[in-house]
C-alpha atoms as a PDB file:
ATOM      1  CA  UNK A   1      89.624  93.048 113.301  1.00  0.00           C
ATOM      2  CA  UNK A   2      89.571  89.799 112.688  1.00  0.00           C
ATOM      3  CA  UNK A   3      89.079  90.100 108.543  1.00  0.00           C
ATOM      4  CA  UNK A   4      92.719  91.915 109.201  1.00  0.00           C
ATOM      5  CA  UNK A   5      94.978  89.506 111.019  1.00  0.00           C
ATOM      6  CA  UNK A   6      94.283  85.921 111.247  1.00  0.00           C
ATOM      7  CA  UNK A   7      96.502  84.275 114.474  1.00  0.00           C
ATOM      8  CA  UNK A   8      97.694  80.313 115.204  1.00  0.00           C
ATOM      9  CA  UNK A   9      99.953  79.318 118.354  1.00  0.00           C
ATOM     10  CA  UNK A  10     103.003  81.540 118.126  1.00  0.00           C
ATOM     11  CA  UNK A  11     101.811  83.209 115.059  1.00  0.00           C
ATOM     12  CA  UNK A  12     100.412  86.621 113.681  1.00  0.00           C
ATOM     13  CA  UNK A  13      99.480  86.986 110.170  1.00  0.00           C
ATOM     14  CA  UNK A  14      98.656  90.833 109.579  1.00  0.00           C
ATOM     15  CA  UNK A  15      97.342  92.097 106.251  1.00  0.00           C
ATOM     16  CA  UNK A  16      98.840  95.803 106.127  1.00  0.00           C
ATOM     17  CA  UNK A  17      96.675  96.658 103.502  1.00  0.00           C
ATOM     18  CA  UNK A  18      93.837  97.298 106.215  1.00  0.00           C
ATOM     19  CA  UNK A  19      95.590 100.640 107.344  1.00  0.00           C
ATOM     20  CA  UNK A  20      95.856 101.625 104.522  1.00  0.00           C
ATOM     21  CA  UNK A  21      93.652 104.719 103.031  1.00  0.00           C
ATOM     22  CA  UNK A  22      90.622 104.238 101.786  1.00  0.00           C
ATOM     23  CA  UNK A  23      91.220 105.617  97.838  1.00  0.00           C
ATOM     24  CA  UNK A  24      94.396 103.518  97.972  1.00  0.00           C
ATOM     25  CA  UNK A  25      92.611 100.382  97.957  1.00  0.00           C
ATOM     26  CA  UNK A  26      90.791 101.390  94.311  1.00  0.00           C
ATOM     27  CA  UNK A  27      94.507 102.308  92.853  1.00  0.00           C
ATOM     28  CA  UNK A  28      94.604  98.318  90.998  1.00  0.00           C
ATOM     29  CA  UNK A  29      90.887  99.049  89.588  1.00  0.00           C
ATOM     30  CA  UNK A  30      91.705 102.052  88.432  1.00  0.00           C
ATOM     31  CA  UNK A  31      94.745 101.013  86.258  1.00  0.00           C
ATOM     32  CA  UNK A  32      92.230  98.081  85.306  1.00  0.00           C
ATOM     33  CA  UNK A  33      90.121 100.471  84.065  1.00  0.00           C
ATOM     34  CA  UNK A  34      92.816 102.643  82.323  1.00  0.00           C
ATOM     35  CA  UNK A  35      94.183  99.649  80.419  1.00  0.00           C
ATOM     36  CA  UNK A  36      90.849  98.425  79.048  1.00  0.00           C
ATOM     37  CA  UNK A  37      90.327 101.770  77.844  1.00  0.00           C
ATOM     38  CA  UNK A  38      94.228 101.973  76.304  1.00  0.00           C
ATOM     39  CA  UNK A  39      93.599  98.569  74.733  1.00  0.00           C
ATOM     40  CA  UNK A  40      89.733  99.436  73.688  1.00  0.00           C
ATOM     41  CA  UNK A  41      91.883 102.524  71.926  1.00  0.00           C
ATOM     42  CA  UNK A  42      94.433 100.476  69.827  1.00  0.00           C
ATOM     43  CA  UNK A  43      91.814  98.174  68.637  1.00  0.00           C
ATOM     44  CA  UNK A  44      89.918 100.839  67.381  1.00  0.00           C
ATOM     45  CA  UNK A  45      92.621 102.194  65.473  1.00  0.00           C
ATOM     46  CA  UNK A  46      94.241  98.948  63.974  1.00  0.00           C
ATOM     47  CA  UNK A  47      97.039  99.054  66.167  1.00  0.00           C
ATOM     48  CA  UNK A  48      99.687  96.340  66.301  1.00  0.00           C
ATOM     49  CA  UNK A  49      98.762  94.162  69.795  1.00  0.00           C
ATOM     50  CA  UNK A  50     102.639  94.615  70.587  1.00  0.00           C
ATOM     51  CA  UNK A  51     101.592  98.135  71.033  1.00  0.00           C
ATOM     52  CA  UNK A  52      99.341  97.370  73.860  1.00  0.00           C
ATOM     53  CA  UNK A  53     100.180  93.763  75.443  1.00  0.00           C
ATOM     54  CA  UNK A  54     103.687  95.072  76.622  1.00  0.00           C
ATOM     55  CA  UNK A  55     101.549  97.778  78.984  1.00  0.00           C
ATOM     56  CA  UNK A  56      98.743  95.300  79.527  1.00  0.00           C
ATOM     57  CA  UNK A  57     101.074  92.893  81.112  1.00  0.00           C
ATOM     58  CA  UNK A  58     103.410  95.629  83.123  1.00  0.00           C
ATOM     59  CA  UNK A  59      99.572  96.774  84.803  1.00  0.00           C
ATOM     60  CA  UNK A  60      98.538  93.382  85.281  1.00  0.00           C
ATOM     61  CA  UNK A  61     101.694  92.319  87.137  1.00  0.00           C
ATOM     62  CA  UNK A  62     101.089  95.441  89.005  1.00  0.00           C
ATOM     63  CA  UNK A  63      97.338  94.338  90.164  1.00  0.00           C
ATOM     64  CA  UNK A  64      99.104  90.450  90.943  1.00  0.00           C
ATOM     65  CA  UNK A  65     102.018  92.118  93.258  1.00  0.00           C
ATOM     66  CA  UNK A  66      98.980  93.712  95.147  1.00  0.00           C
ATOM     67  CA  UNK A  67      97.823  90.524  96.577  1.00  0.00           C
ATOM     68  CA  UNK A  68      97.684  89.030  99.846  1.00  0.00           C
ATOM     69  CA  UNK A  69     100.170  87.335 100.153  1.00  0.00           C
ATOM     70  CA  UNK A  70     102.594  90.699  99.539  1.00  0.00           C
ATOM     71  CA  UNK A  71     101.126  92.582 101.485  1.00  0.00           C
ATOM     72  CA  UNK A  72     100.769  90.254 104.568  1.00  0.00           C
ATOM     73  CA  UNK A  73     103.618  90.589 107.635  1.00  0.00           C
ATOM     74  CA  UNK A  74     104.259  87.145 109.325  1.00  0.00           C
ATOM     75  CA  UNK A  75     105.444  87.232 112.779  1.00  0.00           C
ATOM     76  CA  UNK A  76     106.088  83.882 114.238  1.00  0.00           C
ATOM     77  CA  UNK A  77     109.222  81.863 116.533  1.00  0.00           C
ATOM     78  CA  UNK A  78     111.632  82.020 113.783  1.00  0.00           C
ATOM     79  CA  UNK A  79     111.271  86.124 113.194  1.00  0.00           C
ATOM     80  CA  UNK A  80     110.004  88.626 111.310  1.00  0.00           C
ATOM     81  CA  UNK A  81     108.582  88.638 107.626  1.00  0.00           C
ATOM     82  CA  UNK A  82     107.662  91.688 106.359  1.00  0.00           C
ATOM     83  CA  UNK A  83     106.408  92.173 102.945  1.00  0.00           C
ATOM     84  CA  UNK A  84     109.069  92.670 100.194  1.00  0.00           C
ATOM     85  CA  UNK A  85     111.940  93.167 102.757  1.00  0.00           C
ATOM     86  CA  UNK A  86     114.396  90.290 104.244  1.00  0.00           C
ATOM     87  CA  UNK A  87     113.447  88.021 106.810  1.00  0.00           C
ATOM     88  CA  UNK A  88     114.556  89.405 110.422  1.00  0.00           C
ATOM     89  CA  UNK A  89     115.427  86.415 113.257  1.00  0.00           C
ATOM     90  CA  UNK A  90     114.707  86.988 116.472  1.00  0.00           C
ATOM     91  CA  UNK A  91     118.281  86.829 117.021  1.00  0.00           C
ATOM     92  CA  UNK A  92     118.712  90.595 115.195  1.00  0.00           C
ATOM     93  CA  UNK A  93     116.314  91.991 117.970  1.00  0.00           C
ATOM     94  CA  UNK A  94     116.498  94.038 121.082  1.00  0.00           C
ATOM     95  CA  UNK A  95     113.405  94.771 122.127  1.00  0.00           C
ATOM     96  CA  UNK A  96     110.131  95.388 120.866  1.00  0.00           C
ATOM     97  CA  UNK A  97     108.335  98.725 121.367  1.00  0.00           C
ATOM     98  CA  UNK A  98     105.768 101.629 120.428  1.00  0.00           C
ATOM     99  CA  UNK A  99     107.276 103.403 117.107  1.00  0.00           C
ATOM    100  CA  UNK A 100     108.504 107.541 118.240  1.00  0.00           C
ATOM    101  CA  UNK A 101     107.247 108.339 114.567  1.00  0.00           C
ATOM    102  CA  UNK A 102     103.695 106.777 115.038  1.00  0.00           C
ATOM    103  CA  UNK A 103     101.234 104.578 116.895  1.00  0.00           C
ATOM    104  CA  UNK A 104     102.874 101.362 115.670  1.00  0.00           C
ATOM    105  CA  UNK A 105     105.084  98.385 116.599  1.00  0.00           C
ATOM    106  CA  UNK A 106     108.870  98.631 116.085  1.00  0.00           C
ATOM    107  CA  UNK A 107     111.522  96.579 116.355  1.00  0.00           C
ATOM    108  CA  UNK A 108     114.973  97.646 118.253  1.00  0.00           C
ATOM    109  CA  UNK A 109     117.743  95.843 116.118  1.00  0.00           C
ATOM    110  CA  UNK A 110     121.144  95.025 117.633  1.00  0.00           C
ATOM    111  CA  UNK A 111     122.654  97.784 115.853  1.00  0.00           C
ATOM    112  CA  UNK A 112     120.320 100.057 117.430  1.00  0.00           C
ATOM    113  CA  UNK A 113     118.496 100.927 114.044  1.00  0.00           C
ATOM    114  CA  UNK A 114     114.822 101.078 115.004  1.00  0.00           C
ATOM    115  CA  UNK A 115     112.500  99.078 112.114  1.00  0.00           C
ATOM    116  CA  UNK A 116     109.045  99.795 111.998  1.00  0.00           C
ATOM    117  CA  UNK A 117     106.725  97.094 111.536  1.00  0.00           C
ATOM    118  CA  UNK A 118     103.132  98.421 110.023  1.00  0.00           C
ATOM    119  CA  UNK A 119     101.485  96.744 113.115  1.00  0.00           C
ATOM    120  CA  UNK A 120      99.064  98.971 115.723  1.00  0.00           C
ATOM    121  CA  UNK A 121     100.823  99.557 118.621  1.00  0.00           C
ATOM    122  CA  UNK A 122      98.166  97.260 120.407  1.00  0.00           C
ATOM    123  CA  UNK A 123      99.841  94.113 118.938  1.00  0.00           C
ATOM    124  CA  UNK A 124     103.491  95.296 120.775  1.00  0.00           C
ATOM    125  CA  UNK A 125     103.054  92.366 124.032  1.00  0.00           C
ATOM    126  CA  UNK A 126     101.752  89.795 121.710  1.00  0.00           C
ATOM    127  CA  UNK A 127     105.175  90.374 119.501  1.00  0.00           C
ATOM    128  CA  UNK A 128     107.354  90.476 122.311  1.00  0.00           C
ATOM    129  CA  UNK A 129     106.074  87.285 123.653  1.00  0.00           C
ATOM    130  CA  UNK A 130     106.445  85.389 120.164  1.00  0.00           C
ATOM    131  CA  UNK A 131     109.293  86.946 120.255  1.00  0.00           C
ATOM    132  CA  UNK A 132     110.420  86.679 123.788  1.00  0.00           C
ATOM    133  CA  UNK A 133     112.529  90.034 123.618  1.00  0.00           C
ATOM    134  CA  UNK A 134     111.482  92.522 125.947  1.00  0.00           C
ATOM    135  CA  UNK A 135     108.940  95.141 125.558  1.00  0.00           C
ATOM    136  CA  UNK A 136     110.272  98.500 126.478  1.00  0.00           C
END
């Protein structure tokens, strides 16, 4: 577990790429693969490179947005940081609790959406507490 989430004082870094499926985590080799093979192709034939770098560069930006760093939640005093979605402050939430929809950590908003999180529902106390909303 620990290769998953690393944790400081009032903080939980959680890499949601670790519950993820197995053949999901080969997707960015695979489009590696496919583009050497696309640009192996065009050189053969005496393409142009525009032909290929345009692609080459759309894949590779692809592999880059499947880093760490976007696919990491930070929970810490402040709020809520999930990957490529806006910050939530603590001031936006309820309550913290086990998702209805699966075994994970949502969020009860003051609206009364519910947001799920993409944390197991075993991290739910220690995000109330950084929190300090209740845990319902």
């Amino acid at each position: 577990m620990m290769n998953q989430q690393r944790q400081a004082a009032g903080e939980i870094r959680y890499d949601l790429r670790a519950s993820l499926p197995r053949f999901t985590k080969w997707i960015a080799w695979i489009l590696v693969a496919t583009q050497v093979l696309l640009v192996a192709q065009y050189a053969v034939q005496g393409a142009s490179p525009v032909h290929y770098v345009i692609p080459v560069f759309v894949i590779a930006m692809l592999c880059v947005g499947s880093t760490r760093n976007l696919n990491t939640i930070v929970i810490n005093t402040q709020g809520i940081r999930p990957p490529t979605r806006r910050f939530i402050p603590w001031s936006e939430v309820e309550a913290v609790h086990q998702s209805k929809d699966s075994s994970g950590v949502s969020l009860q908003l003051v609206g009364g959406r519910d947001r799920s999180t993409g944390l197991p529902a075993e991290y739910a106390q220690q995000v109330a507490a950084i929190g300090n909303v209740p845990l319902t």
